[in-house]
Protein backbone atom coordinates (compact mmCIF):
# COMPACT_ATOMS: atom_id res chain seq x y z
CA UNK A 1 -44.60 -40.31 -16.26
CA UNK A 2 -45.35 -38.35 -13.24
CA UNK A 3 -42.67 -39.81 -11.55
CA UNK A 4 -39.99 -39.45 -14.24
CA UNK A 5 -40.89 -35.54 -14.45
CA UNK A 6 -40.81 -35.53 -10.43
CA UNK A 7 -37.23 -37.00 -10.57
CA UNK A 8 -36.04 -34.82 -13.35
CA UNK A 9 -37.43 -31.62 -11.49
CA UNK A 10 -35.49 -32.91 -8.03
CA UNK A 11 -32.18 -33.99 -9.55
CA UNK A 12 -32.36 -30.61 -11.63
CA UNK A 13 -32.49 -28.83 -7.87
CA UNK A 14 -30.22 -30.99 -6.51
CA UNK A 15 -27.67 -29.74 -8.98
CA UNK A 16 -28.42 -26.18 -8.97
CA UNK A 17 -27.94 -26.45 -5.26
CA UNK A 18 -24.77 -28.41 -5.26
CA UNK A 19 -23.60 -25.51 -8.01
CA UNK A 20 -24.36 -22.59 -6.11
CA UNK A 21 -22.89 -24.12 -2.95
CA UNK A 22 -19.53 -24.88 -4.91
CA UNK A 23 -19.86 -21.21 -6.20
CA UNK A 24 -20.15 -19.91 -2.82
CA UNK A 25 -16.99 -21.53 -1.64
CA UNK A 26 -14.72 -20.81 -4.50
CA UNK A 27 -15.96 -17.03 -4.20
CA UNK A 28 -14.57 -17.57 -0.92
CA UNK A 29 -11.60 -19.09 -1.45
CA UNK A 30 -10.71 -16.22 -4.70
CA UNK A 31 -11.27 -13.70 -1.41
CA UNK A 32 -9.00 -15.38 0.56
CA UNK A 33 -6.42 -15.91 -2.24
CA UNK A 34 -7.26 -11.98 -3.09
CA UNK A 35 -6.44 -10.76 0.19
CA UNK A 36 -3.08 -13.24 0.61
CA UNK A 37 -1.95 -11.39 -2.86
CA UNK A 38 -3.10 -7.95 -1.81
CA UNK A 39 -1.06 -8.39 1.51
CA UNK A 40 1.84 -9.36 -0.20
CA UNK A 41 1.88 -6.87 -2.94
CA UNK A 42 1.54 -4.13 -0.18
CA UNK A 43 4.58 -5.56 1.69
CA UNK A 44 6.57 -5.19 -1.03
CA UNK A 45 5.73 -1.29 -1.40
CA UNK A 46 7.04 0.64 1.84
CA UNK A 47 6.67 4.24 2.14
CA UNK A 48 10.34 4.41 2.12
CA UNK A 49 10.23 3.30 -0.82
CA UNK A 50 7.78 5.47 -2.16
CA UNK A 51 9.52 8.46 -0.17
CA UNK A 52 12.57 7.31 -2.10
CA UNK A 53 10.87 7.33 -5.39
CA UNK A 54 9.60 10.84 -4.72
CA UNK A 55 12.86 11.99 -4.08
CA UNK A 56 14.82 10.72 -6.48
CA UNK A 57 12.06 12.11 -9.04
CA UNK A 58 11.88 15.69 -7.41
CA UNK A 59 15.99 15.81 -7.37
CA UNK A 60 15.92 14.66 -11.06
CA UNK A 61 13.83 17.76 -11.79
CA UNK A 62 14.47 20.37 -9.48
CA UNK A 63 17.67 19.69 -8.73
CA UNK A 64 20.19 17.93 -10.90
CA UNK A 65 20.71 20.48 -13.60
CA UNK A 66 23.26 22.22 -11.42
CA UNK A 67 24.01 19.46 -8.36
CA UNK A 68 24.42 16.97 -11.35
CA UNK A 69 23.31 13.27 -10.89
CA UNK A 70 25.58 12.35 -9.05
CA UNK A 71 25.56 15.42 -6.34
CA UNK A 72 28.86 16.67 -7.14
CA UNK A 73 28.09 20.03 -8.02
CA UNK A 74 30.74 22.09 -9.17
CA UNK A 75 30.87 24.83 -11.59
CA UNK A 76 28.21 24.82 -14.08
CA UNK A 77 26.40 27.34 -16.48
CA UNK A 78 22.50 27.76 -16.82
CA UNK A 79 21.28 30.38 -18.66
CA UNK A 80 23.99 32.36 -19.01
CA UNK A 81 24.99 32.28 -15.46
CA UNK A 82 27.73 30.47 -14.48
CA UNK A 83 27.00 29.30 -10.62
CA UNK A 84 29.14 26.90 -8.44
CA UNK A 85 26.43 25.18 -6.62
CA UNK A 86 27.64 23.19 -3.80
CA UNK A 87 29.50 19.27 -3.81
CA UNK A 88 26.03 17.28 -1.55
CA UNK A 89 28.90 14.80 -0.96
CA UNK A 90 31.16 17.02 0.97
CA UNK A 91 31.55 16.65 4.95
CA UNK A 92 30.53 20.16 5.13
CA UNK A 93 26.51 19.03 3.49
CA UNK A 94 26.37 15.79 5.78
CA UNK A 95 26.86 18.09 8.34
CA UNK A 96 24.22 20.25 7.51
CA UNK A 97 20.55 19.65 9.61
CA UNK A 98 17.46 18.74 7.26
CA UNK A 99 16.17 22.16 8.89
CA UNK A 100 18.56 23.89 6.95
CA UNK A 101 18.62 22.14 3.80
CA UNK A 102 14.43 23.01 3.86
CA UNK A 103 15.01 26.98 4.29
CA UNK A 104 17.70 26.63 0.88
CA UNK A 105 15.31 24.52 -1.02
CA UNK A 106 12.46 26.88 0.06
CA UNK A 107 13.84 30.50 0.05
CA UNK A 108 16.97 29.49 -2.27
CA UNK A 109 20.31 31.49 -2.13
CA UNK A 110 20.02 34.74 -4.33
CA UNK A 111 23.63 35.72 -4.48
CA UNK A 112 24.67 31.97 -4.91
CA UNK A 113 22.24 31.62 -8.01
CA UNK A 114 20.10 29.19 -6.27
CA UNK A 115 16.26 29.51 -7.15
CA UNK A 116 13.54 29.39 -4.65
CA UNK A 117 11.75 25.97 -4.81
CA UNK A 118 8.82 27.37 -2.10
CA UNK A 119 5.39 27.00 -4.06
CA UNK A 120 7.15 25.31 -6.75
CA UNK A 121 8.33 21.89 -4.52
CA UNK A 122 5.27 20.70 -1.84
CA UNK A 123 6.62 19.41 1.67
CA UNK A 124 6.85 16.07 0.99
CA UNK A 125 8.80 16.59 -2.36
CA UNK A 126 11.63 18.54 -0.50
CA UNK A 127 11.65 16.18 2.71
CA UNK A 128 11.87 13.42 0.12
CA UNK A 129 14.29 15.07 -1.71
CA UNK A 130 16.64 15.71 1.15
CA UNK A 131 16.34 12.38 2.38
CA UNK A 132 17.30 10.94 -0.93
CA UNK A 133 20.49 13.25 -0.78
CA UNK A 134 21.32 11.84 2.51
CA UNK A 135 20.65 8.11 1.20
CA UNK A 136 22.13 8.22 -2.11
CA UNK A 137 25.04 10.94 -2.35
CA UNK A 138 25.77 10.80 1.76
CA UNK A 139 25.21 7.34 2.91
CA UNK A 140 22.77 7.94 5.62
């Protein structure tokens, strides 16, 4: 009897041990699997892309009403105010340096109708904005 119990007590530990040693390699193996998916998942977001996303979000909010969604511009009325805000497609707005584009978006253009985005847009927001202007309307 001693020797049945004996047996029972050492196969029980011989499968506990077996178990946990399984256990230890699958938890390995999901962290290697983990970390394959998590590499790929963050492959597929670039900050471009996020940059992009940003920008075509602020321009959809800040700056569409009177650019229109296609960045066009054109004559348009807001408020009461009828403004002409300018075509981002034109030569004239490729031409245009990004340092420029900042000092419109921030300080806007009173006598053109153009609202002051400073405080109301962060830095990233109008860099990605302008670069989603030069991307989508401008082909850069």
């Amino acid at each position: 009897m001693k020797f049945l119990k004996l047996s029972l007590i050492l196969t029980a530990f011989a499968l506990f041990v077996f178990a946990c040693s399984n256990t230890a390699n699958n938890s390995g193996n999901n962290a290697a699997n983990n970390t394959k998916n998590t590499a790929t998942v963050n492959t597929q977001t670039t900050p471009k892309a996020d940059e992009n996303a940003l920008g075509k979000t602020s321009y959809k909010q800040n700056c569409a009403n009177c650019h229109k969604d296609d960045g066009t511009g054109g004559k348009v009325t807001i408020e009461g105010k009828t403004m002409n805000p300018d075509n981002l497609t034109s030569d004239k707005m490729k031409q245009m340096a990004d340092e420029k584009y900042v000092k419109y978006i921030e300080n806007g253009i009173p006598d053109e109708g153009m609202p002051a985005f400073k405080g109301r847009m962060t830095d990233a927001e109008i860099k990605a904005t302008i670069a989603y202007i030069r991307k989508e309307f401008q082909g850069k």
